[in-house]
C-alpha atoms as a PDB file:
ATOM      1  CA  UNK A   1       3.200   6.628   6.149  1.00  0.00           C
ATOM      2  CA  UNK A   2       5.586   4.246   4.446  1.00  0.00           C
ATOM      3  CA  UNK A   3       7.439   4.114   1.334  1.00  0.00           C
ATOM      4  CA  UNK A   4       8.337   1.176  -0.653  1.00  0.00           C
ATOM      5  CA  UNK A   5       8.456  -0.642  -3.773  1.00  0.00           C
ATOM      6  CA  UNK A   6       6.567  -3.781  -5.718  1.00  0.00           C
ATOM      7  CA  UNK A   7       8.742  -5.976  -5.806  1.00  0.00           C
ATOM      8  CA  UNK A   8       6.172  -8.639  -8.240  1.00  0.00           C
ATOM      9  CA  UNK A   9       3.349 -10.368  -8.196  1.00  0.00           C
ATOM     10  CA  UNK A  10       2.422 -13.843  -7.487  1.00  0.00           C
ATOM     11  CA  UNK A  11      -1.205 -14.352  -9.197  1.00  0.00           C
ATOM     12  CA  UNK A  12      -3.364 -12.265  -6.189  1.00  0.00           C
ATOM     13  CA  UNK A  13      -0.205 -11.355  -4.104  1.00  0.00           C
ATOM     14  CA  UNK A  14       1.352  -8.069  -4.643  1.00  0.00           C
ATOM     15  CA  UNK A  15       4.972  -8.504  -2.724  1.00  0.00           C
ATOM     16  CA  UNK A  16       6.039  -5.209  -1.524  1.00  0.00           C
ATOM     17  CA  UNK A  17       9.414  -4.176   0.001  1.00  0.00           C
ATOM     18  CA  UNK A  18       9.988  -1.722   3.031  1.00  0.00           C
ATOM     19  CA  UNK A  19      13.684  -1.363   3.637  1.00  0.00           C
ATOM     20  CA  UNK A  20      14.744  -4.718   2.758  1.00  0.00           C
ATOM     21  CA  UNK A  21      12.040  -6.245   4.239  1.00  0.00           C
ATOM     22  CA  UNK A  22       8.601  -7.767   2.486  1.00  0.00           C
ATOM     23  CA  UNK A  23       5.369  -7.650   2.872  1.00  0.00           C
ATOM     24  CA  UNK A  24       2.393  -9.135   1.098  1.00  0.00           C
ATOM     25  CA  UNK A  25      -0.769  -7.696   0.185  1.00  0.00           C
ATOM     26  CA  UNK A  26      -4.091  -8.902  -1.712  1.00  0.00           C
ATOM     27  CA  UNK A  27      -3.097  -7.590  -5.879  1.00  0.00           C
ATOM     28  CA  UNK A  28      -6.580  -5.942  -5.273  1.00  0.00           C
ATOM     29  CA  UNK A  29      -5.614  -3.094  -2.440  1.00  0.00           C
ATOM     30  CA  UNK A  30      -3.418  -1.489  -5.300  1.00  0.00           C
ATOM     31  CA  UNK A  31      -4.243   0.678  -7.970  1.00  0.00           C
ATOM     32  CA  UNK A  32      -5.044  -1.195 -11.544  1.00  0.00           C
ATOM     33  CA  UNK A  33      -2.414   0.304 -13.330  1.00  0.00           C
ATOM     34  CA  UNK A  34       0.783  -0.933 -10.498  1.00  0.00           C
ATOM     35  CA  UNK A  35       3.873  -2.502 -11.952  1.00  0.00           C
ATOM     36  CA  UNK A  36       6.344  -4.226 -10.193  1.00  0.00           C
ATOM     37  CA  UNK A  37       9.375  -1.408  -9.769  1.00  0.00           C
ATOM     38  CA  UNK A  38       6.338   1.114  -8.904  1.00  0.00           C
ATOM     39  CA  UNK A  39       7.414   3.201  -5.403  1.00  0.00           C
ATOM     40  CA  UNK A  40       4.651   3.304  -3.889  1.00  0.00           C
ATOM     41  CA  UNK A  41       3.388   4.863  -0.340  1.00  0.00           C
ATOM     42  CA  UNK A  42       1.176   2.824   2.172  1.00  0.00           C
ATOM     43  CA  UNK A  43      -1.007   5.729   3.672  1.00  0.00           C
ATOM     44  CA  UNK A  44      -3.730   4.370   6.991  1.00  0.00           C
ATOM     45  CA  UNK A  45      -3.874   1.369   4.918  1.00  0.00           C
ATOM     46  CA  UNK A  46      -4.310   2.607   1.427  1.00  0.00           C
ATOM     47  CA  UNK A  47      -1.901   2.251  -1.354  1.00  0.00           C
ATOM     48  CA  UNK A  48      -0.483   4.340  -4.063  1.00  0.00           C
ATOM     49  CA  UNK A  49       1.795   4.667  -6.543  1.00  0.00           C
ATOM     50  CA  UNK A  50       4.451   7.547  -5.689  1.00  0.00           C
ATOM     51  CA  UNK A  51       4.597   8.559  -9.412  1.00  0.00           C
ATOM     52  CA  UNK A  52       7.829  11.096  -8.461  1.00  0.00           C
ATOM     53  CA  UNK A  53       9.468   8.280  -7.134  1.00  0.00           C
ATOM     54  CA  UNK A  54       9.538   5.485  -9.479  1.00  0.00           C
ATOM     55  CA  UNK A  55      10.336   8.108 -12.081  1.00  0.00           C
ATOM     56  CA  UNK A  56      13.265   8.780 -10.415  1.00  0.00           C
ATOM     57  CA  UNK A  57      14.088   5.404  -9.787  1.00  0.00           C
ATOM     58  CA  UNK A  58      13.846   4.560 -13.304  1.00  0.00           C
ATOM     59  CA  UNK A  59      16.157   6.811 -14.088  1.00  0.00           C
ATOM     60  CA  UNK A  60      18.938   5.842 -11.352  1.00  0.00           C
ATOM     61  CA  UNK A  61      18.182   2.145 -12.870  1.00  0.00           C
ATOM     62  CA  UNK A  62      19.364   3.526 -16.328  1.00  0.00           C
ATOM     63  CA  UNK A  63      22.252   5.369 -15.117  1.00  0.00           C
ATOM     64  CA  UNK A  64      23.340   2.100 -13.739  1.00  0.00           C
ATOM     65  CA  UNK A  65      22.466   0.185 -17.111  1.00  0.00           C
ATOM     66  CA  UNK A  66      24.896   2.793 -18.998  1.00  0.00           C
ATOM     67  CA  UNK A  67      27.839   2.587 -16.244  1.00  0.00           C
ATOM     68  CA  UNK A  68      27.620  -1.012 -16.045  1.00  0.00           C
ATOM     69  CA  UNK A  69      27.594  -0.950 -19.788  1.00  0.00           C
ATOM     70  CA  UNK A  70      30.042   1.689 -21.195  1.00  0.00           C
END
């Protein structure tokens, strides 16, 4: 099992990132509803969003935003 993130799309390419490295996959092996910042988990070949986990890294991305801003 991995865990990584979408980093974006490029028209049928999803490009994912496994610590700090990327990999591409066909748009259509993930779920309809993936966004790039998604954490996702690569399971025997099947994708999914890790909906825990891109929670919580949407809320260490605002932390940052209100640091960075104060």
């Amino acid at each position: 099992m991995e865990h990584g993130v979408i980093d974006r799309f490029e028209e049928d390419i999803a490009v994912i990132e496994f610590s700090g490295v990327t990999r591409d996959f066909a748009r259509s092996e993930l779920p309809s509803e993936a966004r790039p910042g998604d954490a996702i988990v690569l399971d025997n070949g099947v994708i999914r969003i890790d909906k825990g986990g891109t929670a919580e890294r949407r809320k260490e991305i605002d932390r940052l935003m209100d640091e960075l801003f104060e």
